[in-house]
C-alpha atoms as a PDB file:
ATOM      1  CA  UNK A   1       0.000   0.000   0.000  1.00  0.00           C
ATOM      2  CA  UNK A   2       2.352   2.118   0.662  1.00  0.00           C
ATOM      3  CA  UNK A   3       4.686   1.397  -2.484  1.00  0.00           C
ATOM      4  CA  UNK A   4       1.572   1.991  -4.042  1.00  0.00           C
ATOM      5  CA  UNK A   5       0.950   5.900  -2.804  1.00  0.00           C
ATOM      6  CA  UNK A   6       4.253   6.468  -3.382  1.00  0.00           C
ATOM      7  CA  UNK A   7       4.515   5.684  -6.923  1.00  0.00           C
ATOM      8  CA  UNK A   8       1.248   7.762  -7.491  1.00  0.00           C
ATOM      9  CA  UNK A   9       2.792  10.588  -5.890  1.00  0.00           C
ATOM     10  CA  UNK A  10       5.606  10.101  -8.178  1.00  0.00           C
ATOM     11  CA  UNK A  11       3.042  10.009 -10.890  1.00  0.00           C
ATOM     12  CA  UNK A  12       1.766  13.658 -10.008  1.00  0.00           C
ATOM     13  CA  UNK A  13       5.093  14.896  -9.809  1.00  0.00           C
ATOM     14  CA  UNK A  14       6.217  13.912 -13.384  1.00  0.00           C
ATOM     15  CA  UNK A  15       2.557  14.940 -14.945  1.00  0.00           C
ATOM     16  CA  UNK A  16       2.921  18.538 -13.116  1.00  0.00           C
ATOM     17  CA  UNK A  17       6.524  19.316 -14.327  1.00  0.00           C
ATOM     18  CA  UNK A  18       4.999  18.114 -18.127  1.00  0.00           C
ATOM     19  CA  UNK A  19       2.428  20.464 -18.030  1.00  0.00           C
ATOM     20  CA  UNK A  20       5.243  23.094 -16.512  1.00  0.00           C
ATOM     21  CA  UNK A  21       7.501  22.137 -19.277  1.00  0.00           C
ATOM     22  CA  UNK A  22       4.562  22.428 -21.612  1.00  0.00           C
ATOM     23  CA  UNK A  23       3.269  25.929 -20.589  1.00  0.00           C
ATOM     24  CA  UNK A  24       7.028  27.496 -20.689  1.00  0.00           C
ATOM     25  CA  UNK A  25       6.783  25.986 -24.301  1.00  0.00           C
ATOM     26  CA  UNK A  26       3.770  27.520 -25.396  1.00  0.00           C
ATOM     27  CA  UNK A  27       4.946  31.395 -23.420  1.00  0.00           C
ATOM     28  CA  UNK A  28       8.026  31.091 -25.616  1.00  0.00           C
ATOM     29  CA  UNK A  29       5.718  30.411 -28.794  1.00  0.00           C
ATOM     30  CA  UNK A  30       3.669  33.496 -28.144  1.00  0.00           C
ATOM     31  CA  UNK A  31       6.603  35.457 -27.457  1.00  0.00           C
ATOM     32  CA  UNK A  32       8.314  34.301 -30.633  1.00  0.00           C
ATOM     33  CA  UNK A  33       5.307  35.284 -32.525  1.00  0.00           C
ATOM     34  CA  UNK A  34       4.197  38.494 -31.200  1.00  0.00           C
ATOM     35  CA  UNK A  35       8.254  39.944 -31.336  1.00  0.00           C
ATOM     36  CA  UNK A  36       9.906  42.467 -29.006  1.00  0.00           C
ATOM     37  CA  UNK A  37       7.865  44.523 -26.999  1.00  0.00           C
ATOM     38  CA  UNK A  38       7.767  48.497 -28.945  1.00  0.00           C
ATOM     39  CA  UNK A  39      10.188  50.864 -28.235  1.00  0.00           C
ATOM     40  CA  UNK A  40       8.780  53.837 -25.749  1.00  0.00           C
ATOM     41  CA  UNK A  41       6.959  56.612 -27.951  1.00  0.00           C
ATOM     42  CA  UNK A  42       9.809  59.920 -27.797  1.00  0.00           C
ATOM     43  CA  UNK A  43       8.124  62.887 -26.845  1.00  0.00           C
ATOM     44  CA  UNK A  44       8.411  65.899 -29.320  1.00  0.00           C
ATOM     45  CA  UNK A  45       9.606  68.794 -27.527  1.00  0.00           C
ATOM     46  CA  UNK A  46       9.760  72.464 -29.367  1.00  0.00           C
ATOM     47  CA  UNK A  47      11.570  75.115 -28.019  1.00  0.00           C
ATOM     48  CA  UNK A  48       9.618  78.542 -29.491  1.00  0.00           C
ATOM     49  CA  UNK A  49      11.121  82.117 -28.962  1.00  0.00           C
ATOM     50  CA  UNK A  50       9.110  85.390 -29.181  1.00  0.00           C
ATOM     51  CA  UNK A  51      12.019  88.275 -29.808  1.00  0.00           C
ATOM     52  CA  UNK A  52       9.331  90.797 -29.829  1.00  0.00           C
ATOM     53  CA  UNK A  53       7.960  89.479 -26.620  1.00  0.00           C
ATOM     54  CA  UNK A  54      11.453  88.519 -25.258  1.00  0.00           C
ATOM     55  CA  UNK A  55       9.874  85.008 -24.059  1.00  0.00           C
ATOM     56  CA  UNK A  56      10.431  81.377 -24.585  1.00  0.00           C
ATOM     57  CA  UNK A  57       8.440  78.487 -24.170  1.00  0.00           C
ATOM     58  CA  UNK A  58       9.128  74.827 -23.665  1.00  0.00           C
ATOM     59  CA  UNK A  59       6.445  72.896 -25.609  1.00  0.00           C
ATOM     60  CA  UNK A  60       6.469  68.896 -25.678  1.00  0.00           C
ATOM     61  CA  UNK A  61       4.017  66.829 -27.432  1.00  0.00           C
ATOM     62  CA  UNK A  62       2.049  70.011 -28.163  1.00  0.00           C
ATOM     63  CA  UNK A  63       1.425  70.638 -24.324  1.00  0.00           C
ATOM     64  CA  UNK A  64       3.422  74.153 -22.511  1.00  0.00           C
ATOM     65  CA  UNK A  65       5.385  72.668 -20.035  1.00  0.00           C
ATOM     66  CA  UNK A  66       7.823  75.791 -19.209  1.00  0.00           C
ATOM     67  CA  UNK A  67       8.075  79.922 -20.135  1.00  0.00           C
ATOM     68  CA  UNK A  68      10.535  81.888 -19.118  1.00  0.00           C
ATOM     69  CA  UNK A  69      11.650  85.423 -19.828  1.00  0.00           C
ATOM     70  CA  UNK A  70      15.042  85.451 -22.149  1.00  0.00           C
ATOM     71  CA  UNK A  71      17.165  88.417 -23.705  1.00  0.00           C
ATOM     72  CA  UNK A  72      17.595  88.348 -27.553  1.00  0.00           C
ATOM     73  CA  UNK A  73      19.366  90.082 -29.920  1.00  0.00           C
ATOM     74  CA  UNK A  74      19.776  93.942 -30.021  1.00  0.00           C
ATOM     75  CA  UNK A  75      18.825  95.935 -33.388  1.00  0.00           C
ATOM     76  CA  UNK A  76      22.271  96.225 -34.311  1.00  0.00           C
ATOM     77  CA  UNK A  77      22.725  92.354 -34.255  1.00  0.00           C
ATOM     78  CA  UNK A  78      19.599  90.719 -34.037  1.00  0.00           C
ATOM     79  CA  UNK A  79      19.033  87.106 -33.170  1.00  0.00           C
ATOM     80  CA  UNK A  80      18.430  84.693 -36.447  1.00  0.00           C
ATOM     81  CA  UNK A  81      14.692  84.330 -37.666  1.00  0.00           C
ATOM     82  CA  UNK A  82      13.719  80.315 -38.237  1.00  0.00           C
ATOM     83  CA  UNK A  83      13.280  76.785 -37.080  1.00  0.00           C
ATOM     84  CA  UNK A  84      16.314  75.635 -36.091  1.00  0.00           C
ATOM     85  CA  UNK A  85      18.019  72.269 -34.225  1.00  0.00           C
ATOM     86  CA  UNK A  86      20.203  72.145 -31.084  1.00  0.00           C
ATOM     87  CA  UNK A  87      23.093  69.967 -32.186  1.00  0.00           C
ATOM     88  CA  UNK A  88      25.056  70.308 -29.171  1.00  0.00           C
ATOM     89  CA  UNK A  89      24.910  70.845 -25.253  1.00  0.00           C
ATOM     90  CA  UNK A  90      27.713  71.462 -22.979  1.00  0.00           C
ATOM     91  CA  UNK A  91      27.565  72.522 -19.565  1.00  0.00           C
ATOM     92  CA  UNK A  92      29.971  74.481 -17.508  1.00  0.00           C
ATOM     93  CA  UNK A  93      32.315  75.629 -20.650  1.00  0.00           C
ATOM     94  CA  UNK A  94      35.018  77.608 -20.866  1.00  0.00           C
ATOM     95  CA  UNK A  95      35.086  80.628 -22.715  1.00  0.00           C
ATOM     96  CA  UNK A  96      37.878  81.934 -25.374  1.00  0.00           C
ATOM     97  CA  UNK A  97      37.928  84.792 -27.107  1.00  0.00           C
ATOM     98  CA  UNK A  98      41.005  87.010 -28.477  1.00  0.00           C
ATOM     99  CA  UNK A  99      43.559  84.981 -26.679  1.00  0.00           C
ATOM    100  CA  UNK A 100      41.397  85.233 -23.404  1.00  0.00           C
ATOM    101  CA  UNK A 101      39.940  82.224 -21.673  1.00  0.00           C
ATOM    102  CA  UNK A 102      37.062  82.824 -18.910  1.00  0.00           C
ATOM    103  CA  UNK A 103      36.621  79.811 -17.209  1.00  0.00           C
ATOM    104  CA  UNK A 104      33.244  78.469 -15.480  1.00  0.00           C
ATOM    105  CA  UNK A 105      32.278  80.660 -12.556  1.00  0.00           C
ATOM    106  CA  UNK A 106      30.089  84.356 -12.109  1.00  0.00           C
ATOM    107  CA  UNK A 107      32.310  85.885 -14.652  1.00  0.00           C
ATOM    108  CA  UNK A 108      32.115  83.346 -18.015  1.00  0.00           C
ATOM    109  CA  UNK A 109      29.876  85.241 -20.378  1.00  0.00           C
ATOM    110  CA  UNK A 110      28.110  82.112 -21.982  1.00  0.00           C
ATOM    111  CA  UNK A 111      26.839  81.370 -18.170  1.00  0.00           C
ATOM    112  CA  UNK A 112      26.352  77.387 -17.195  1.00  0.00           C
ATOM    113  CA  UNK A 113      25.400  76.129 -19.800  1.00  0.00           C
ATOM    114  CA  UNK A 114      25.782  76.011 -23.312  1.00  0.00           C
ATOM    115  CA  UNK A 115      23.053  75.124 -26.240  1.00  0.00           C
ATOM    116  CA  UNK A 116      24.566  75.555 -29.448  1.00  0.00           C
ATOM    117  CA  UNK A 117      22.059  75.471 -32.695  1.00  0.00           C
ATOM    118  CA  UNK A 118      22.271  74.694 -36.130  1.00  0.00           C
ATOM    119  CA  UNK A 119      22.791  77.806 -37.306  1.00  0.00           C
ATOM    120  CA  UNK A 120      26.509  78.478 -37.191  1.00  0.00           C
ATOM    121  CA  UNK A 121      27.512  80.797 -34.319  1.00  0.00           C
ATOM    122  CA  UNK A 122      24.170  81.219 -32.372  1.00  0.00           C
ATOM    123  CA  UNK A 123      22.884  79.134 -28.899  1.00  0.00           C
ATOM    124  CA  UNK A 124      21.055  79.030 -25.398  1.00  0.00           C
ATOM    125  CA  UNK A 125      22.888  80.335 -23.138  1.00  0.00           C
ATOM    126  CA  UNK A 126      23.247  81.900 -19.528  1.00  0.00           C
ATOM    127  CA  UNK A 127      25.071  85.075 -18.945  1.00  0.00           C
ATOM    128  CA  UNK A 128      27.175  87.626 -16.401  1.00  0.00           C
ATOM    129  CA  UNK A 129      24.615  90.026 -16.985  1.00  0.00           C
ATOM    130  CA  UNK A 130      21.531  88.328 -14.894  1.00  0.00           C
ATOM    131  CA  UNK A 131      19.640  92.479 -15.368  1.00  0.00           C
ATOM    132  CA  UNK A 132      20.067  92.043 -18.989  1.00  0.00           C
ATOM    133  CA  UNK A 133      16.839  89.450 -18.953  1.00  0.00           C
ATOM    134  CA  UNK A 134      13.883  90.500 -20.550  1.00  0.00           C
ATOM    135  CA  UNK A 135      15.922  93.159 -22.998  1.00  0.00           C
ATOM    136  CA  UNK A 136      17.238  93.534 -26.592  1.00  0.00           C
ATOM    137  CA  UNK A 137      20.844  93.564 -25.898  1.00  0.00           C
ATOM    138  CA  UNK A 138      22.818  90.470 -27.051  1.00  0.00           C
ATOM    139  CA  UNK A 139      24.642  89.858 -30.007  1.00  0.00           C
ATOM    140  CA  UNK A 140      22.280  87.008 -31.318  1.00  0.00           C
ATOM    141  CA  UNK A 141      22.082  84.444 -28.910  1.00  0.00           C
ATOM    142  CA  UNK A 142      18.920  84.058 -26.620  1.00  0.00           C
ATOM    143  CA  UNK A 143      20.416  84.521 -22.841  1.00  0.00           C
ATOM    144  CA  UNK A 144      18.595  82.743 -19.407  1.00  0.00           C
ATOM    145  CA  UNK A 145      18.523  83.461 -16.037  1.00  0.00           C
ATOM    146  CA  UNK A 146      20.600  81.031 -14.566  1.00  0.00           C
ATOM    147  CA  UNK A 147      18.039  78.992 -12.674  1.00  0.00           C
ATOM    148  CA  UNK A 148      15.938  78.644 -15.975  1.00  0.00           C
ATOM    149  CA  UNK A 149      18.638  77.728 -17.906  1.00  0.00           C
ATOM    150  CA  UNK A 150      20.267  74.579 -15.955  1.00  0.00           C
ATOM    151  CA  UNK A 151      16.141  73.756 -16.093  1.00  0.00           C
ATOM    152  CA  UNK A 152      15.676  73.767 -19.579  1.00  0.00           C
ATOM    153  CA  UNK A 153      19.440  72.209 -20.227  1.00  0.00           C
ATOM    154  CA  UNK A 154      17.945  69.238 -18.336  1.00  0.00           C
ATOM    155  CA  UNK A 155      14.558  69.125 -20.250  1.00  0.00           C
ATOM    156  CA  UNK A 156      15.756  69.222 -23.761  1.00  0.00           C
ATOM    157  CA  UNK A 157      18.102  67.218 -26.080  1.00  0.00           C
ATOM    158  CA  UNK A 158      20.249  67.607 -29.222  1.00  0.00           C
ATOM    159  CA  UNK A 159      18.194  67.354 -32.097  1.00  0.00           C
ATOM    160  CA  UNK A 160      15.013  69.131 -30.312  1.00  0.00           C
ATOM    161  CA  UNK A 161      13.834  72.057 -32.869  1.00  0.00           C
ATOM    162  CA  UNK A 162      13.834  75.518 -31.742  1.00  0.00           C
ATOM    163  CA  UNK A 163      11.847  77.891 -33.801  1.00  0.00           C
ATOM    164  CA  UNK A 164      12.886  81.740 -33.486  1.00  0.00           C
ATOM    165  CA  UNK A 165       9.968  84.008 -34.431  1.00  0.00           C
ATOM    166  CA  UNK A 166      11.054  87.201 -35.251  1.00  0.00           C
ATOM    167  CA  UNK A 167       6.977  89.359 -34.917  1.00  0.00           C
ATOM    168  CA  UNK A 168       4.396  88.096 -32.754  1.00  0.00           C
ATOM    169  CA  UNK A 169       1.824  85.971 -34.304  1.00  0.00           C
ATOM    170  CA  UNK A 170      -1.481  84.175 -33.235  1.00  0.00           C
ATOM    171  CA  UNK A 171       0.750  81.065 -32.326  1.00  0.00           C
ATOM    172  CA  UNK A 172       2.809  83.606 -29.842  1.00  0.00           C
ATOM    173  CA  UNK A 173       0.214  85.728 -28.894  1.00  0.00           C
ATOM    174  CA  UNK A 174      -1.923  82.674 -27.428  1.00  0.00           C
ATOM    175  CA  UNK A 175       1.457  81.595 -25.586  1.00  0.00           C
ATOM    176  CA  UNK A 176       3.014  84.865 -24.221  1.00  0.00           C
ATOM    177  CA  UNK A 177      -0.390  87.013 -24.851  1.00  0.00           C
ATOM    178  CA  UNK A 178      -0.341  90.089 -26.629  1.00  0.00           C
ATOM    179  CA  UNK A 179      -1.764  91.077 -29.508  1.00  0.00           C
ATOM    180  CA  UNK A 180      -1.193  89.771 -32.843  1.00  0.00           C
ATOM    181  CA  UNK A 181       1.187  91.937 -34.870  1.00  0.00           C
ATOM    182  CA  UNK A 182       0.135  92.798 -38.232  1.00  0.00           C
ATOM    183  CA  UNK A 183       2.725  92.743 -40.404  1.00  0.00           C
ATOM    184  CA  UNK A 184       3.604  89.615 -39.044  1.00  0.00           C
ATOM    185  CA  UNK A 185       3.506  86.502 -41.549  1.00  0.00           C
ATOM    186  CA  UNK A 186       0.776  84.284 -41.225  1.00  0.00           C
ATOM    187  CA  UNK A 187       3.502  81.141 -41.809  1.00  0.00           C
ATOM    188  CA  UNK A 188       7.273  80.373 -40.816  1.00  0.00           C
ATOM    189  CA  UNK A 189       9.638  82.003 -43.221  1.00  0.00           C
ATOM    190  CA  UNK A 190      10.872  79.497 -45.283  1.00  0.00           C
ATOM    191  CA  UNK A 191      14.707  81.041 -45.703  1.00  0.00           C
ATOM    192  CA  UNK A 192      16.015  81.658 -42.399  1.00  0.00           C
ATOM    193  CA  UNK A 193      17.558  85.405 -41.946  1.00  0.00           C
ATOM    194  CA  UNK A 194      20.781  85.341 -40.273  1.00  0.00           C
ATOM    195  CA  UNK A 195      21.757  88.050 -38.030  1.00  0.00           C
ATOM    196  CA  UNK A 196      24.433  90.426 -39.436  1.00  0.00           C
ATOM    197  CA  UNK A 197      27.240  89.635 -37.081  1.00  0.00           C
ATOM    198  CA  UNK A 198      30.559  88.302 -37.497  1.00  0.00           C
ATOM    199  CA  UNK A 199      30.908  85.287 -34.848  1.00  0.00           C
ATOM    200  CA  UNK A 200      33.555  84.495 -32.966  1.00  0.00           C
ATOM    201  CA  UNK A 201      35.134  81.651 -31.067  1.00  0.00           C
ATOM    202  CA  UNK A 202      32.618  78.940 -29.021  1.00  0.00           C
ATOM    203  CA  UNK A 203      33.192  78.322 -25.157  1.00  0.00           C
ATOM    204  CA  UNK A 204      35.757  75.525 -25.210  1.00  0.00           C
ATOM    205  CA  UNK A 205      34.423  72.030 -23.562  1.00  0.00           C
ATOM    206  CA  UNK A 206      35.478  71.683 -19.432  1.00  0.00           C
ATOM    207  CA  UNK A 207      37.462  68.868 -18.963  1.00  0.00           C
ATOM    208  CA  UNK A 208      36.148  68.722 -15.521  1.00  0.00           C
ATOM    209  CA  UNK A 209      31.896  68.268 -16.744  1.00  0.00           C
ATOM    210  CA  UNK A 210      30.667  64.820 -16.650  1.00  0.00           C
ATOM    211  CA  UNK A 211      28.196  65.504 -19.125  1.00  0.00           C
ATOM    212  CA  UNK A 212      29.772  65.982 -21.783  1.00  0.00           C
ATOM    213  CA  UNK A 213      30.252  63.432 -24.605  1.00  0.00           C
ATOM    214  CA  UNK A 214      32.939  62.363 -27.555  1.00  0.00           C
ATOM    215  CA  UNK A 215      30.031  63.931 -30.023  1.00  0.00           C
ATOM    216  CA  UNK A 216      30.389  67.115 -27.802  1.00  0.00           C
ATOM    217  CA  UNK A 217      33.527  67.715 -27.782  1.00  0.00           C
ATOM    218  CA  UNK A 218      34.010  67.711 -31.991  1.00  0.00           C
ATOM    219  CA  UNK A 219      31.105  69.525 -32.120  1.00  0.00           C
ATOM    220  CA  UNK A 220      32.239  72.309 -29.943  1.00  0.00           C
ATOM    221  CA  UNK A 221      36.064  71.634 -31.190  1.00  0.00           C
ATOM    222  CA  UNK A 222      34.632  73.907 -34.307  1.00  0.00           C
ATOM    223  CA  UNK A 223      32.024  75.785 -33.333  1.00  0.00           C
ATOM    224  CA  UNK A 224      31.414  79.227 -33.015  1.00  0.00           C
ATOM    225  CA  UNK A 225      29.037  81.965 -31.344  1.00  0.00           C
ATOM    226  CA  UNK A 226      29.669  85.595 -31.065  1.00  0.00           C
ATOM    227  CA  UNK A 227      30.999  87.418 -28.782  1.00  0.00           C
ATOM    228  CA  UNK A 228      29.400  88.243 -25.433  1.00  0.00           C
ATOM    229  CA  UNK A 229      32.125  89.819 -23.243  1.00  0.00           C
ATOM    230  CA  UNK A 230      31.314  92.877 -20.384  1.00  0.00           C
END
């Protein structure tokens, strides 16, 4: 008898690891058929500047997730008018210009943080000016506070357009309010119009930043902004 019990408990044992052996089968099957699981959706983020209303705003995936107040380009060298690309980010540069190097700290011009675009010589940047914010005073480049800028360096990503719109428009005006201007166009330009300004050397890469990447450092290796010196 109880040979008996214990060959049906043996019994059990072998028909539950079949059906175990069988069920891992048939997970791998459905796997196999159905493929790898899809890739996370990217969000789209778009980076819009007002010049006339000295603002920027951080949309992604069509929502407003930030708006700050930025300094632009004065009359004499305005800031570039079109959709653009940031194609590279560094953060904490040093700064070169006419045989003078500025490192990171209160003083560098370029602030913490560096977002150059695809248009040769213009970026994101901070500044040693913080009371220049809100004002037409740069040579081209779109300025932050400091505090806004290391929060938008850490929301956005090379490749992430950024549109510069030179006259408000409805798409501005329902962002930064205001009304619409009228001479504005009713669509982006479609040739960019580059500020008259001869650029000069880009911050140099820190050795020191973490953040920084091989792709960086070519990319910054030859690029070039003007110049925003006291």
């Amino acid at each position: 008898m109880k040979a008996s019990r214990l060959s049906k408990l043996a019994m059990a044992a072998v028909a539950a690891l079949m059906m175990a052996v069988q069920a891992k089968a048939q997970y791998g099957s459905n796997q196999a058929t159905q493929g790898p699981a899809p890739a996370p959706a990217v969000a789209k983020r778009v980076i819009i500047v007002s010049l006339e209303d000295r603002k920027l705003a951080l949309l992604e995936d069509g929502q407003v997730k930030r708006v700050y107040s930025v300094a632009v380009g004065k009359p004499s060298t305005p800031s570039p008018v079109g959709a653009f690309t940031i194609e590279r980010r560094v953060a904490n540069p040093i700064y070169r210009h006419n045989g003078k190097t500025i490192q990171p700290g209160p003083g560098n011009p370029v602030g913490t943080r560096w977002m150059g675009l695809s248009i040769h010589g213009y970026g994101i940047h901070g500044t040693n000016e913080p009371r220049s914010i809100g004002k037409a005073v740069s040579h081209g480049c779109v300025r932050m506070a400091r505090a806004d800028l290391e929060e938008l360096y850490g929301m956005v990503a090379e490749g992430d357009t950024v549109e510069l719109v030179g006259q408000r428009n409805e798409e501005t005006a329902q962002l930064f309010g205001g009304e619409v201007n009228p001479a504005a166009p009713t669509a982006a330009p479609a040739t960019v119009v580059a500020a008259a300004t001869a650029p000069e050397p880009a911050p140099a890469t820190n050795a020191a930043s973490t953040e920084k990447t091989v792709a960086t450092d070519r990319a910054v290796a030859t690029a070039m902004v003007p110049a925003e010196l006291r």
